[in-house]
C-alpha atoms as a PDB file:
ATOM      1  CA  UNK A   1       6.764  13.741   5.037  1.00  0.00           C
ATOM      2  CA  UNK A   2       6.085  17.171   6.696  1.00  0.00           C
ATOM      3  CA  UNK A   3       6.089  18.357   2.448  1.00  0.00           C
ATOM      4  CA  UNK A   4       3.875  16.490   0.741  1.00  0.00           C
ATOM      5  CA  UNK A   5       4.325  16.220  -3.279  1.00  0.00           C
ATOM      6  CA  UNK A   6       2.257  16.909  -5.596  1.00  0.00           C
ATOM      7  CA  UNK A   7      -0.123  13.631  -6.575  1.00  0.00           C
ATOM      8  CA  UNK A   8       1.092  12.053  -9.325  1.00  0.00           C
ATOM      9  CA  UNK A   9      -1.754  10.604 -12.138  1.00  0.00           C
ATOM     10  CA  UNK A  10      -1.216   7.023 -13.820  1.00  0.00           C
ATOM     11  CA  UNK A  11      -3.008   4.841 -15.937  1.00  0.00           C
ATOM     12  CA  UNK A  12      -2.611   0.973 -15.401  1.00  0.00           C
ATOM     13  CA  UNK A  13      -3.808  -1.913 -18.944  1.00  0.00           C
ATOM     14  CA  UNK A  14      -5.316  -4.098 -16.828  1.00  0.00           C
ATOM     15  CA  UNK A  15      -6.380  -7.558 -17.801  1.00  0.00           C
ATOM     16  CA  UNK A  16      -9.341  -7.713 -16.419  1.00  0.00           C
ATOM     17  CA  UNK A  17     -12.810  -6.383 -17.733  1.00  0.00           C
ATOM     18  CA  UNK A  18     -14.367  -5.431 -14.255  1.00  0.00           C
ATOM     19  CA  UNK A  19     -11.468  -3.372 -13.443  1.00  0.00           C
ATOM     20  CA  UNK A  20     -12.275  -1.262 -16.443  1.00  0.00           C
ATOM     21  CA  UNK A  21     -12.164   2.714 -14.900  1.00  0.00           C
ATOM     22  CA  UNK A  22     -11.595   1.599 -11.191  1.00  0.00           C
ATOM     23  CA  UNK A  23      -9.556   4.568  -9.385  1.00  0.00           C
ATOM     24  CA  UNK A  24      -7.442   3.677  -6.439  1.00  0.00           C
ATOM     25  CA  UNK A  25      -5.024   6.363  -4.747  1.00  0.00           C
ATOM     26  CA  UNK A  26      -2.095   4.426  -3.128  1.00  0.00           C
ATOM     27  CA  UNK A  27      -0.272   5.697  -0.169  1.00  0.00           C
ATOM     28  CA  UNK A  28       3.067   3.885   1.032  1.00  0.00           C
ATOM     29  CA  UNK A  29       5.913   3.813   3.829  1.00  0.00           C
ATOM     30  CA  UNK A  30       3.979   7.196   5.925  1.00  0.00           C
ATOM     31  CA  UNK A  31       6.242   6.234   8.799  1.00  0.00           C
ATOM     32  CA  UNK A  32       4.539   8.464  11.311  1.00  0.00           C
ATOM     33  CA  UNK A  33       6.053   9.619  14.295  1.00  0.00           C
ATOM     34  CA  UNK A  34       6.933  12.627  16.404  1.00  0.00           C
ATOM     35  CA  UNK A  35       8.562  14.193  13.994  1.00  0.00           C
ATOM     36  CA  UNK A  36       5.959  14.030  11.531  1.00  0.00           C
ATOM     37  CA  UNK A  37       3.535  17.495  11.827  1.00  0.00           C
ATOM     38  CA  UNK A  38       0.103  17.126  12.585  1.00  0.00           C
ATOM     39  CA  UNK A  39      -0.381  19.555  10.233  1.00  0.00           C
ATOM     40  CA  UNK A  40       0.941  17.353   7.344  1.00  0.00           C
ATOM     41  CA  UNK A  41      -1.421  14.656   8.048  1.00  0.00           C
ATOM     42  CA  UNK A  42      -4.104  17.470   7.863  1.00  0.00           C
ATOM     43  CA  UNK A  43      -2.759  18.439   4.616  1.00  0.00           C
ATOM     44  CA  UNK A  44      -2.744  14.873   3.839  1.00  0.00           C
ATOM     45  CA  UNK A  45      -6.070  13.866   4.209  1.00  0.00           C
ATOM     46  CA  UNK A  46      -7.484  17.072   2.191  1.00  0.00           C
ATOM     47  CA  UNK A  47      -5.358  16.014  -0.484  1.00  0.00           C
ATOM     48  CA  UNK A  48      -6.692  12.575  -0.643  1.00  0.00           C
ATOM     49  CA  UNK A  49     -10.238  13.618  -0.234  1.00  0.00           C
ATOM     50  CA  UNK A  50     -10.144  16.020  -3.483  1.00  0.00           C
ATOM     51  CA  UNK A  51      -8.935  13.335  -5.482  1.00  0.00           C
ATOM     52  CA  UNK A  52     -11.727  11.545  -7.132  1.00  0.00           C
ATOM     53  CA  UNK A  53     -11.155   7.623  -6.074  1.00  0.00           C
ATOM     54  CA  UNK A  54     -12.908   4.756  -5.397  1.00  0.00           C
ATOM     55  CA  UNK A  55     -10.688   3.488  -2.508  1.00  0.00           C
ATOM     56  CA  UNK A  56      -7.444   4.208  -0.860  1.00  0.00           C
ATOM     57  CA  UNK A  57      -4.717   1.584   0.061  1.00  0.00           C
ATOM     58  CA  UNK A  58      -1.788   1.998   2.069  1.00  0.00           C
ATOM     59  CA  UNK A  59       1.077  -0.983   1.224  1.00  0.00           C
ATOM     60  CA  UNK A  60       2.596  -0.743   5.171  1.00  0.00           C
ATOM     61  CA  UNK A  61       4.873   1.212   7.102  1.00  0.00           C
ATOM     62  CA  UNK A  62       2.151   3.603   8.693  1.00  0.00           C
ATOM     63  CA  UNK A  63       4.173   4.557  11.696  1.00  0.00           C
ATOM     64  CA  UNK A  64       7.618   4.503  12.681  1.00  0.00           C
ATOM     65  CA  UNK A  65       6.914   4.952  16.584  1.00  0.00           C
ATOM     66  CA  UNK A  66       4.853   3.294  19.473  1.00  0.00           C
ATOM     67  CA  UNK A  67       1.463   4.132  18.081  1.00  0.00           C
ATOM     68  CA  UNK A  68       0.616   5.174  21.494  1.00  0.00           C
ATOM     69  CA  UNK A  69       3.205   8.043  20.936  1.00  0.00           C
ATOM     70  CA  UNK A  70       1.539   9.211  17.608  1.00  0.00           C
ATOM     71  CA  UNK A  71      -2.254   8.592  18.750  1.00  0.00           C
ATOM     72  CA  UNK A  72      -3.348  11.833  17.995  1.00  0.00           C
ATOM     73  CA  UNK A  73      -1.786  12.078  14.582  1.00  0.00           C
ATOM     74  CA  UNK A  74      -3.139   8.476  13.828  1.00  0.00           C
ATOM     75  CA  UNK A  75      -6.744  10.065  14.174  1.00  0.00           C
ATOM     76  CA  UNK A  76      -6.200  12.450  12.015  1.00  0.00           C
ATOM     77  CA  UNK A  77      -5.915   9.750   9.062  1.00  0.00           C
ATOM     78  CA  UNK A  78      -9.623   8.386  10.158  1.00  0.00           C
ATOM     79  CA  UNK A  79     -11.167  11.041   8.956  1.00  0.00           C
ATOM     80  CA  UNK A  80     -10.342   9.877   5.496  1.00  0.00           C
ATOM     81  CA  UNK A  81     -13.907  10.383   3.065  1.00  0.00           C
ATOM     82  CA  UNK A  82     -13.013   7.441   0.999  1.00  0.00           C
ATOM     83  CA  UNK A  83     -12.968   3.882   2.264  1.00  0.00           C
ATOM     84  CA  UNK A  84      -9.445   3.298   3.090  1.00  0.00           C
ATOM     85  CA  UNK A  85      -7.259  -0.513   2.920  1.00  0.00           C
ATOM     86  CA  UNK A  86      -4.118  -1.325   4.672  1.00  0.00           C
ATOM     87  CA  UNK A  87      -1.760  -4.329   5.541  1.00  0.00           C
ATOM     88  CA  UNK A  88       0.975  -4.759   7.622  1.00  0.00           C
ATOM     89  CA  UNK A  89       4.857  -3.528   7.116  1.00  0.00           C
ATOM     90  CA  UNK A  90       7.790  -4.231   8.938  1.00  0.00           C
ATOM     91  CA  UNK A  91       7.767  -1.283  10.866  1.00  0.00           C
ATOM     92  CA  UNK A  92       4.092  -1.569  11.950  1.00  0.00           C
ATOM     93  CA  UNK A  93       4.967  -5.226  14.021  1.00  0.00           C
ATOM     94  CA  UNK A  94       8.071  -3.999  15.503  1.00  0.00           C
ATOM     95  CA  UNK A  95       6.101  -1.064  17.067  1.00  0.00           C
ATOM     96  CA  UNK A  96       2.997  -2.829  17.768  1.00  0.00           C
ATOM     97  CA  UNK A  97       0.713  -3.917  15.211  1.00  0.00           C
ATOM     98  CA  UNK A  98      -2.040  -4.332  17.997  1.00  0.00           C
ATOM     99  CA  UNK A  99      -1.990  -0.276  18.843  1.00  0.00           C
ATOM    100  CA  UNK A 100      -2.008   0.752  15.415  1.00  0.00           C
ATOM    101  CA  UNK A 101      -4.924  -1.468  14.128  1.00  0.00           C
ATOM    102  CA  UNK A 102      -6.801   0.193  17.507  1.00  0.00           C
ATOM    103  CA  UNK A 103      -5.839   3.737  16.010  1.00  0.00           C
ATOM    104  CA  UNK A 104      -6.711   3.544  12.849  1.00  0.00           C
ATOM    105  CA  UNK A 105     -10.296   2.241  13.708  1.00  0.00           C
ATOM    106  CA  UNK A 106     -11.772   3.662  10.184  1.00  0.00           C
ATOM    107  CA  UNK A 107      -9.796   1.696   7.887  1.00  0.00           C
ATOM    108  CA  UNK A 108     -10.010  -1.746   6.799  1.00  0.00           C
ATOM    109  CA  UNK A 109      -7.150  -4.239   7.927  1.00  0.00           C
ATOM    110  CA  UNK A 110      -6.755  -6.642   5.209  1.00  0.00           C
ATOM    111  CA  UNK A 111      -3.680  -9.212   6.603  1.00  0.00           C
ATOM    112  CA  UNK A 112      -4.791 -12.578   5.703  1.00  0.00           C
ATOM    113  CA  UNK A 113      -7.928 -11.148   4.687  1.00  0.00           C
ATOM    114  CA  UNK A 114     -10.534 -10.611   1.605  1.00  0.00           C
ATOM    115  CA  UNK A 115     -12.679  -7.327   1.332  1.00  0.00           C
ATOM    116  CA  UNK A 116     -15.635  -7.125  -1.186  1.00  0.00           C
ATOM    117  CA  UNK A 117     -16.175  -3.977  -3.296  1.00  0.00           C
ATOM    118  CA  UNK A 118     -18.811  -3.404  -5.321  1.00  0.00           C
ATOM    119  CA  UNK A 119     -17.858  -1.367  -8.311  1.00  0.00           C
ATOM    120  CA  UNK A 120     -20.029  -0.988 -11.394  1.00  0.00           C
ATOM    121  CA  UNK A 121     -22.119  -3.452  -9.693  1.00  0.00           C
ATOM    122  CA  UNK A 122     -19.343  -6.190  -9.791  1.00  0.00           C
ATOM    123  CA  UNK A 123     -17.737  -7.818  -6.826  1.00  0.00           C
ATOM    124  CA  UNK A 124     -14.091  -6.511  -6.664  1.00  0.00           C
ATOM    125  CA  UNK A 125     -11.872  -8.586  -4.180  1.00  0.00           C
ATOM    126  CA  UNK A 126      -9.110  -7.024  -2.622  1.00  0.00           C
ATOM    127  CA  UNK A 127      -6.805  -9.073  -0.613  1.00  0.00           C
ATOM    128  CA  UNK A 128      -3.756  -8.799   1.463  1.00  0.00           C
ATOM    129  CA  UNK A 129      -0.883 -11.053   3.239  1.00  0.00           C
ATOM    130  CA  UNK A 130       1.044 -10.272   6.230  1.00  0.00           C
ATOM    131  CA  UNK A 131       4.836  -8.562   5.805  1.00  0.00           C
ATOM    132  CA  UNK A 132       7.417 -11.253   5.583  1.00  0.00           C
ATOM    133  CA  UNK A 133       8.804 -10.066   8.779  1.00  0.00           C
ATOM    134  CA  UNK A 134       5.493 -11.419  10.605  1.00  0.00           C
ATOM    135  CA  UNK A 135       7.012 -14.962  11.415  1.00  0.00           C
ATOM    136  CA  UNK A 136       9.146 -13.146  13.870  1.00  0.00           C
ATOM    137  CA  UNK A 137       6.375 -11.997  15.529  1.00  0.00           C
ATOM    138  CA  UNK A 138       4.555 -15.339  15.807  1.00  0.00           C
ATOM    139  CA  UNK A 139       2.063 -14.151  13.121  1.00  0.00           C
ATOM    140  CA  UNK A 140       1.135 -16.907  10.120  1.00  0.00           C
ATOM    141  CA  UNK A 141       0.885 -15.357   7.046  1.00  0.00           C
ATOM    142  CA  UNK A 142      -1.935 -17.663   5.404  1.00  0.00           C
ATOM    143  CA  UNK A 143      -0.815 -18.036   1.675  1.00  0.00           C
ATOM    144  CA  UNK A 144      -2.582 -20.945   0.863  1.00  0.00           C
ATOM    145  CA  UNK A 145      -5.879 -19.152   1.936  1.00  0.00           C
ATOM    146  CA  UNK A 146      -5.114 -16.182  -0.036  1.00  0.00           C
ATOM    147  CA  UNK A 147      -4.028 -18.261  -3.143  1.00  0.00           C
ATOM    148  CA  UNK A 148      -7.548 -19.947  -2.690  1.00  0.00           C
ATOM    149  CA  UNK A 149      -8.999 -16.676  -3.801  1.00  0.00           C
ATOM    150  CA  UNK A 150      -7.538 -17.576  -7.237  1.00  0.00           C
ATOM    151  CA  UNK A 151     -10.542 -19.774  -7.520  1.00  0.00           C
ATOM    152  CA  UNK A 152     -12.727 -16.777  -8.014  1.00  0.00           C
ATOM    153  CA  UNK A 153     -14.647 -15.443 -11.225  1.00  0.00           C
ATOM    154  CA  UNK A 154     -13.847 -11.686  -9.760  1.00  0.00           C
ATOM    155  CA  UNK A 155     -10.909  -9.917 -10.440  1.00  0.00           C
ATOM    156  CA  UNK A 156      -8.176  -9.698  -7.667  1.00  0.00           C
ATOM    157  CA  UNK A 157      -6.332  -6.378  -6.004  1.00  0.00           C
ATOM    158  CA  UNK A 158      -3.229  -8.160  -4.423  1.00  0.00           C
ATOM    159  CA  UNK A 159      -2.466  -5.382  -1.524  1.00  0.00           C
ATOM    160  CA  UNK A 160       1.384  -6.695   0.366  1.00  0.00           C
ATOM    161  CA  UNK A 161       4.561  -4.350   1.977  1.00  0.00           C
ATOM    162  CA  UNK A 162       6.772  -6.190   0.260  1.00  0.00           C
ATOM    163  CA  UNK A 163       7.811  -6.601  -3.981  1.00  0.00           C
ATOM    164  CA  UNK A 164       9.550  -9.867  -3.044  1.00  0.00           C
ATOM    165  CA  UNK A 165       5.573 -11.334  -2.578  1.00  0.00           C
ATOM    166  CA  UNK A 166       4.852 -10.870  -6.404  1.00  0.00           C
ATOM    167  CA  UNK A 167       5.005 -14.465  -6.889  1.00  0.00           C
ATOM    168  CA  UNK A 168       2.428 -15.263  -4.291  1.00  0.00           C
ATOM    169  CA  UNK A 169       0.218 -11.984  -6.117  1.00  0.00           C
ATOM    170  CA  UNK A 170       0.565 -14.643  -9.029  1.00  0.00           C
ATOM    171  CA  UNK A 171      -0.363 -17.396  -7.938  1.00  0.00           C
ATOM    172  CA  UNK A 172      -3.051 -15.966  -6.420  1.00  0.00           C
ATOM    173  CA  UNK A 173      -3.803 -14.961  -9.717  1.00  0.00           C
ATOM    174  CA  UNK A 174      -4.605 -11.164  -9.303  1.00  0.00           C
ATOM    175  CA  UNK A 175      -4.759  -8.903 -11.732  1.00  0.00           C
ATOM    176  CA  UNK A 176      -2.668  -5.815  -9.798  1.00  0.00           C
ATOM    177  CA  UNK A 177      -0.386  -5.976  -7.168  1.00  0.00           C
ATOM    178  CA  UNK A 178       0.292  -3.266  -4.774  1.00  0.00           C
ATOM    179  CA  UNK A 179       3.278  -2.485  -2.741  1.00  0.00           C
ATOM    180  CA  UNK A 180       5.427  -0.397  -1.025  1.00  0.00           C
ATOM    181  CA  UNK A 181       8.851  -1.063   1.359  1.00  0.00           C
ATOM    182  CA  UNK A 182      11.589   0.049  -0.960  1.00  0.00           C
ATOM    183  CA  UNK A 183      11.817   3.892  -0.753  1.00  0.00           C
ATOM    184  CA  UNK A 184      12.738   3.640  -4.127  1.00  0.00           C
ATOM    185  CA  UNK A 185      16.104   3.684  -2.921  1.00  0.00           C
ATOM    186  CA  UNK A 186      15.635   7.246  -0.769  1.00  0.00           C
ATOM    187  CA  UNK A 187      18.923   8.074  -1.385  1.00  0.00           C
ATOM    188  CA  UNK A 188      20.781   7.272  -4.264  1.00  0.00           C
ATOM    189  CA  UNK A 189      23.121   5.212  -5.038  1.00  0.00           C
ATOM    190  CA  UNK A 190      21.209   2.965  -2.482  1.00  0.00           C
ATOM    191  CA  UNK A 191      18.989   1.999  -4.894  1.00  0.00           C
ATOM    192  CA  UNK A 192      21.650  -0.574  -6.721  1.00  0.00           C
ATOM    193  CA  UNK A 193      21.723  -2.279  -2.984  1.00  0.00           C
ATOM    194  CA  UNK A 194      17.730  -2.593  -3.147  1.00  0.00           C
ATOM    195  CA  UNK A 195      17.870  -3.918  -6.354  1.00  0.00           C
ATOM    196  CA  UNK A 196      20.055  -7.108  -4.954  1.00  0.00           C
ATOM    197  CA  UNK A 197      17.428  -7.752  -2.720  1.00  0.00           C
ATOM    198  CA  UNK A 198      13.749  -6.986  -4.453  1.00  0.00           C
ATOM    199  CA  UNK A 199      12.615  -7.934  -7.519  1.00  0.00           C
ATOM    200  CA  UNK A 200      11.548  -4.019  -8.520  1.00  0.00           C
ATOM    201  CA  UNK A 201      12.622  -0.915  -7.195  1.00  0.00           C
ATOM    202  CA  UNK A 202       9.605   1.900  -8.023  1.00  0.00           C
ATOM    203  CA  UNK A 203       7.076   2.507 -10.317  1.00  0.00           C
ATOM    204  CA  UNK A 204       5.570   0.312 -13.187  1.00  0.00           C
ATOM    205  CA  UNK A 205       6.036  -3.323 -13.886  1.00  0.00           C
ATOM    206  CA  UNK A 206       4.285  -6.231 -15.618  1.00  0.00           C
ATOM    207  CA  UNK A 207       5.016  -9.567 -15.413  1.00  0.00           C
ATOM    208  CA  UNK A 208       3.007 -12.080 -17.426  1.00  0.00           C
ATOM    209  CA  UNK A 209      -0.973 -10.480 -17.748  1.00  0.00           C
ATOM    210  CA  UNK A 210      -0.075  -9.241 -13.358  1.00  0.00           C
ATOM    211  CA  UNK A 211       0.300  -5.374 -13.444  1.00  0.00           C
ATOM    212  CA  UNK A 212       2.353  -4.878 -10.384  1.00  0.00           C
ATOM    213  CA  UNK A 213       3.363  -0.909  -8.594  1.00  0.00           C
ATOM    214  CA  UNK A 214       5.629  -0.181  -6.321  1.00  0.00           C
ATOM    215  CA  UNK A 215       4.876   2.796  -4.817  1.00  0.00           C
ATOM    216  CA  UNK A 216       8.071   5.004  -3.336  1.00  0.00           C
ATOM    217  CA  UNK A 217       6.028   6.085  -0.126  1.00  0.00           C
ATOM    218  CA  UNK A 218       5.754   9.137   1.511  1.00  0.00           C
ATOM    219  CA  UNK A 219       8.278   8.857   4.884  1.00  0.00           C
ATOM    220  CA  UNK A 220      11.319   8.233   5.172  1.00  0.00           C
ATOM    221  CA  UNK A 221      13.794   5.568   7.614  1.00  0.00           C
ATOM    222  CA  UNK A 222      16.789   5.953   9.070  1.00  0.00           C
ATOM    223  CA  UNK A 223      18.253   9.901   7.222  1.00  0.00           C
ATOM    224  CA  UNK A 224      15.265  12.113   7.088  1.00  0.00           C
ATOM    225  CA  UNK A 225      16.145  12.743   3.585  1.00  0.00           C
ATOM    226  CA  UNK A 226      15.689  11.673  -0.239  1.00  0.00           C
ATOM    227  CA  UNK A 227      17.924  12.189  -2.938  1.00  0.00           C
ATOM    228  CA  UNK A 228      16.638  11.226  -6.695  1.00  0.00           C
ATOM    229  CA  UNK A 229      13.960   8.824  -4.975  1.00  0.00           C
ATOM    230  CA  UNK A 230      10.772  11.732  -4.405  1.00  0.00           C
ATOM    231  CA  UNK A 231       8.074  10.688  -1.948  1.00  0.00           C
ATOM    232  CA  UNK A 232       4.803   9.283  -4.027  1.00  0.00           C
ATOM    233  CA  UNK A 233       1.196  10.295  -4.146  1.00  0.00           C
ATOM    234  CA  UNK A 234      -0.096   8.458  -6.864  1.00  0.00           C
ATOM    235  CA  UNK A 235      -3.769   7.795  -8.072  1.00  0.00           C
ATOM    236  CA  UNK A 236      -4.128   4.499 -10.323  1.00  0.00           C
ATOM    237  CA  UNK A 237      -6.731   4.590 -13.015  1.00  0.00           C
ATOM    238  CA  UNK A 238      -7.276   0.828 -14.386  1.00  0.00           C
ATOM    239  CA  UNK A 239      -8.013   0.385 -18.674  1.00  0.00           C
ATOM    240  CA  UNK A 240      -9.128  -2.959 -19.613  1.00  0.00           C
ATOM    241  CA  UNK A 241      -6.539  -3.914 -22.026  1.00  0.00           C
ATOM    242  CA  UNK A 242      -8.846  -4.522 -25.261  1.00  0.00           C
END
């Protein structure tokens, strides 16, 4: 993550009216640690505030360390300009969920949660779910109440770590879903063994009237190194399908 690549620009059919010109920059997988320059997450943040959004969102995997370690980098994201969105990966409960929700005191938490924004003077609602890995840490993830958003005139932003929770994103009826986890692969041929195990691997999908994006994220795990899987800066610009 210590390069960061240049932001990529994409435009999502959306099936939803309200949605029509929404901007949303998703970040993925930053995996923060020690080894991760301060100066990157400078670099980071100036890149995010020139882009012209209406939010950020960031699919899990912030840190990759005790987020006691990586306090002082972790500030360095608050000063974000644009409202900023984030749920739970795998990586954030094994190294202490509680810590990194304390660090990142700018940005909105959204497990098991449903945020309000008001765009075009319509109510937007964005809501996430827990990672899958969260039963092991005696955490519910609340499906039922997040499917109960379904009941809603307002169009839905379904924000999880993890493709595999597509279906809920459906039944929850929301009109994108957002996600992260898979690297992409990182390192090819990896990317057939990810495939045998999530539904999508990167970029673009639809299924049914649900736009779903998978973003490729920006750290890495395990080999500090990507091969035909780039890290992802990507800012989502939503079209009303007519």
């Amino acid at each position: 993550m210590n390069t960061l690549p240049e932001p990529t620009f994409l435009t999502i059919e959306v099936n939803h009216e309200d949605l029509n010109d929404l901007s949303i920059l998703h970040l993925s997988d930053l995996h923060v640690s020690t080894r991760v320059s301060r100066e990157s997450l400078v670099e980071l943040v100036a890149v995010c505030d020139k882009l012209q959004c209406d939010f950020i969102v960031i699919t899990g995997d912030v840190i990759d360390t005790s987020a006691k370690d990586v306090q002082d980098r972790l500030k360095i994201l608050n000063s974000m300009k644009s409202p900023v969105y984030y749920v739970s990966g795998n990586h954030d409960l094994f190294y202490g969920l509680s810590d990194l929700k304390k660090s990142l005191e700018n940005f909105v938490f959204m497990d098991n949660k449903c945020a309000f924004f008001n765009f075009n003077g319509k109510i937007i609602h964005i809501v996430g779910l827990p990672d899958r890995f969260s039963k092991f840490f005696k955490i519910e993830r609340k499906i039922e109440t997040i499917i109960s958003y379904a009941n809603k005139n307002s169009p839905i932003i379904f924000l999880a770590h993890q493709p595999k929770d597509f279906s809920i994103a459906i039944k929850a009826n929301a009109s994108l879903f957002l996600c992260g986890h898979t690297h992409g692969g990182q390192i090819f041929p990896f990317h057939y063994l990810v495939r045998l195990v999530q539904p999508f691997l990167s970029g673009l999908s639809y299924v049914g009237e649900m736009a779903i994006y998978v973003n490729r994220g920006l750290g890495t795990w395990g080999l500090h190194y990507r091969y035909k899987a780039p890290s992802e800066i990507v800012l989502l610009r939503l079209k009303h399908a007519s």
